[in-house]
Protein backbone atom coordinates (compact mmCIF):
# COMPACT_ATOMS: atom_id res chain seq x y z
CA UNK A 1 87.73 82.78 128.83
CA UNK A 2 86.19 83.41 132.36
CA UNK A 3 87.06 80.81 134.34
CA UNK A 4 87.69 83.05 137.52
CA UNK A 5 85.11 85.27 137.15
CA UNK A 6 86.64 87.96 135.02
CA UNK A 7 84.46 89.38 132.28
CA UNK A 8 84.89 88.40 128.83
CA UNK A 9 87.38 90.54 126.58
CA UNK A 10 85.66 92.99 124.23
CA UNK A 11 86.48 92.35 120.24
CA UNK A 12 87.88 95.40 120.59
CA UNK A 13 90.59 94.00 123.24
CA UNK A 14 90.73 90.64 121.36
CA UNK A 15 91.22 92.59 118.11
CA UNK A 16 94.20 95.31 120.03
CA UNK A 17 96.01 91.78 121.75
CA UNK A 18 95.84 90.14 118.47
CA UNK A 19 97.87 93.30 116.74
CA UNK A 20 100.25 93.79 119.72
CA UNK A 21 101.06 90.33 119.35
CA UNK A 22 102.05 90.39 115.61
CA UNK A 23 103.71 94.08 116.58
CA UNK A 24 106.47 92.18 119.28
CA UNK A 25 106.60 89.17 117.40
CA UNK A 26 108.12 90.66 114.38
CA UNK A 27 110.51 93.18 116.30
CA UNK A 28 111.43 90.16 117.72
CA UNK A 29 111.76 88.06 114.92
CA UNK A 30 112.78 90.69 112.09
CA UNK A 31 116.63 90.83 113.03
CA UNK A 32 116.45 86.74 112.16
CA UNK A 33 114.76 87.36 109.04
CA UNK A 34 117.03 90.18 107.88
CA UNK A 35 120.20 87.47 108.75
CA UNK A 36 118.06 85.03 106.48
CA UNK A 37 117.10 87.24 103.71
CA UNK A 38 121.01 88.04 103.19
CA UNK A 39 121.61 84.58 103.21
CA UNK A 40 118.94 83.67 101.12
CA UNK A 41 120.24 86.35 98.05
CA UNK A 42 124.09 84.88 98.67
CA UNK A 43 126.06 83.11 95.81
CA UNK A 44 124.94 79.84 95.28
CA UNK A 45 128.83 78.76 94.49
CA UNK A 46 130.45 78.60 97.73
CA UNK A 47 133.60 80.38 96.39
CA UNK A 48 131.57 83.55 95.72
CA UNK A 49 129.23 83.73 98.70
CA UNK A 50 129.73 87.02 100.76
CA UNK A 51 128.75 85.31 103.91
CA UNK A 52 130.64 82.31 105.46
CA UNK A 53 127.64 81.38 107.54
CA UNK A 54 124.57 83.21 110.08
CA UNK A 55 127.45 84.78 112.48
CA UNK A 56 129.87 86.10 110.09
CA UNK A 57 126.49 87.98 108.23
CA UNK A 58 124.93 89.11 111.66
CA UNK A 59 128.74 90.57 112.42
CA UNK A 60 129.07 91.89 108.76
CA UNK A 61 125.69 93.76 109.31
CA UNK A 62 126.66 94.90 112.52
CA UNK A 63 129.97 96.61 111.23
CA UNK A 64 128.52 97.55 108.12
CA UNK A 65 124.62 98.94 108.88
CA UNK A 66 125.33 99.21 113.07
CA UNK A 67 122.45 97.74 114.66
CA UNK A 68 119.47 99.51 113.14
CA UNK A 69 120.27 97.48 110.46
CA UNK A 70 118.75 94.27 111.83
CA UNK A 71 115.37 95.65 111.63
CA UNK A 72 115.80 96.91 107.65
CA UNK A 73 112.30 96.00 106.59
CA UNK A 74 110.33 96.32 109.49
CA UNK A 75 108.04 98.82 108.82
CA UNK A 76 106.00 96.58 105.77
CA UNK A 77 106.51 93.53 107.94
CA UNK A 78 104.61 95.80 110.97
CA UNK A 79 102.09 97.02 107.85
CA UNK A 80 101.41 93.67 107.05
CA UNK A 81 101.50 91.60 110.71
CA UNK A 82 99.54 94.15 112.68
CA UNK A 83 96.57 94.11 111.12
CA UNK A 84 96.55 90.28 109.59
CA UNK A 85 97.60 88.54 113.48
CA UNK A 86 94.72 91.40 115.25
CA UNK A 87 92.59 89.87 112.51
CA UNK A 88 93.16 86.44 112.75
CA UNK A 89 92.86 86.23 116.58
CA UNK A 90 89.72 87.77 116.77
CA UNK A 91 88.38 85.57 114.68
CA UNK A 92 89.79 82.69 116.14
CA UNK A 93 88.18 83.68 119.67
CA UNK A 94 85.24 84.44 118.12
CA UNK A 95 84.52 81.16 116.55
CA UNK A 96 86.02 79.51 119.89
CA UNK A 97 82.96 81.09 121.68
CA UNK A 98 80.37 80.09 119.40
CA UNK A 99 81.82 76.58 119.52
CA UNK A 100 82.06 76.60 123.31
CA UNK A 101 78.15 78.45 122.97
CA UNK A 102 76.98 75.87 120.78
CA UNK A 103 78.36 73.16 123.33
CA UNK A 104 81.43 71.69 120.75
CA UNK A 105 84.31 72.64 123.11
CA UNK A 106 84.74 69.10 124.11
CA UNK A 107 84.79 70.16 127.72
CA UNK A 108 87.34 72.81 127.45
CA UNK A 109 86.30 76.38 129.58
């Protein structure tokens, strides 16, 4: 992690970059579920579906909800994602280090 001479990230930085990660990647990614979700719940006959396809439901949200509808949900995806990806990354840089400690990095610094 210190290849040009930097120090080495706390956990506590690890753990913060790991939640601010999950944090953009769902307000990113949220108005694509919320399109998928309503897709998802649609009529399974094709002559009763509400939506003809991913446009006509992102423009039917649009109209309908205005834009803040796109991120209906966010707040338990944010709940959940924040805390699971600040998890996960810590402890995937924490068990790279003692792999790259313990000389099983293959070469990789």
């Amino acid at each position: 992690m210190t290849g040009n001479g930097a120090r080495p990230a706390s956990s506590i930085e690890v753990f913060a970059a790991g939640g601010m990660g999950g944090f953009f990647y769902w307000l990113l990614a949220q108005p694509a579920d919320v399109i998928k979700s309503q897709l998802q719940v649609d009529a399974v006959d094709p002559m009763k579906r509400t939506h003809k396809g991913w446009v006509d439901c992102a423009r039917r949200i649009l109209s309908e909800e205005g834009p803040r509808g796109f991120l209906r949900g966010l707040s338990p995806s944010m709940a959940r994602s924040i805390p699971a990806n600040a998890t996960g990354f810590l402890v995937l840089e924490t068990t790279r280090d003692m792999m790259l400690g313990a000389g099983l990095g293959g070469g990789r610094q």
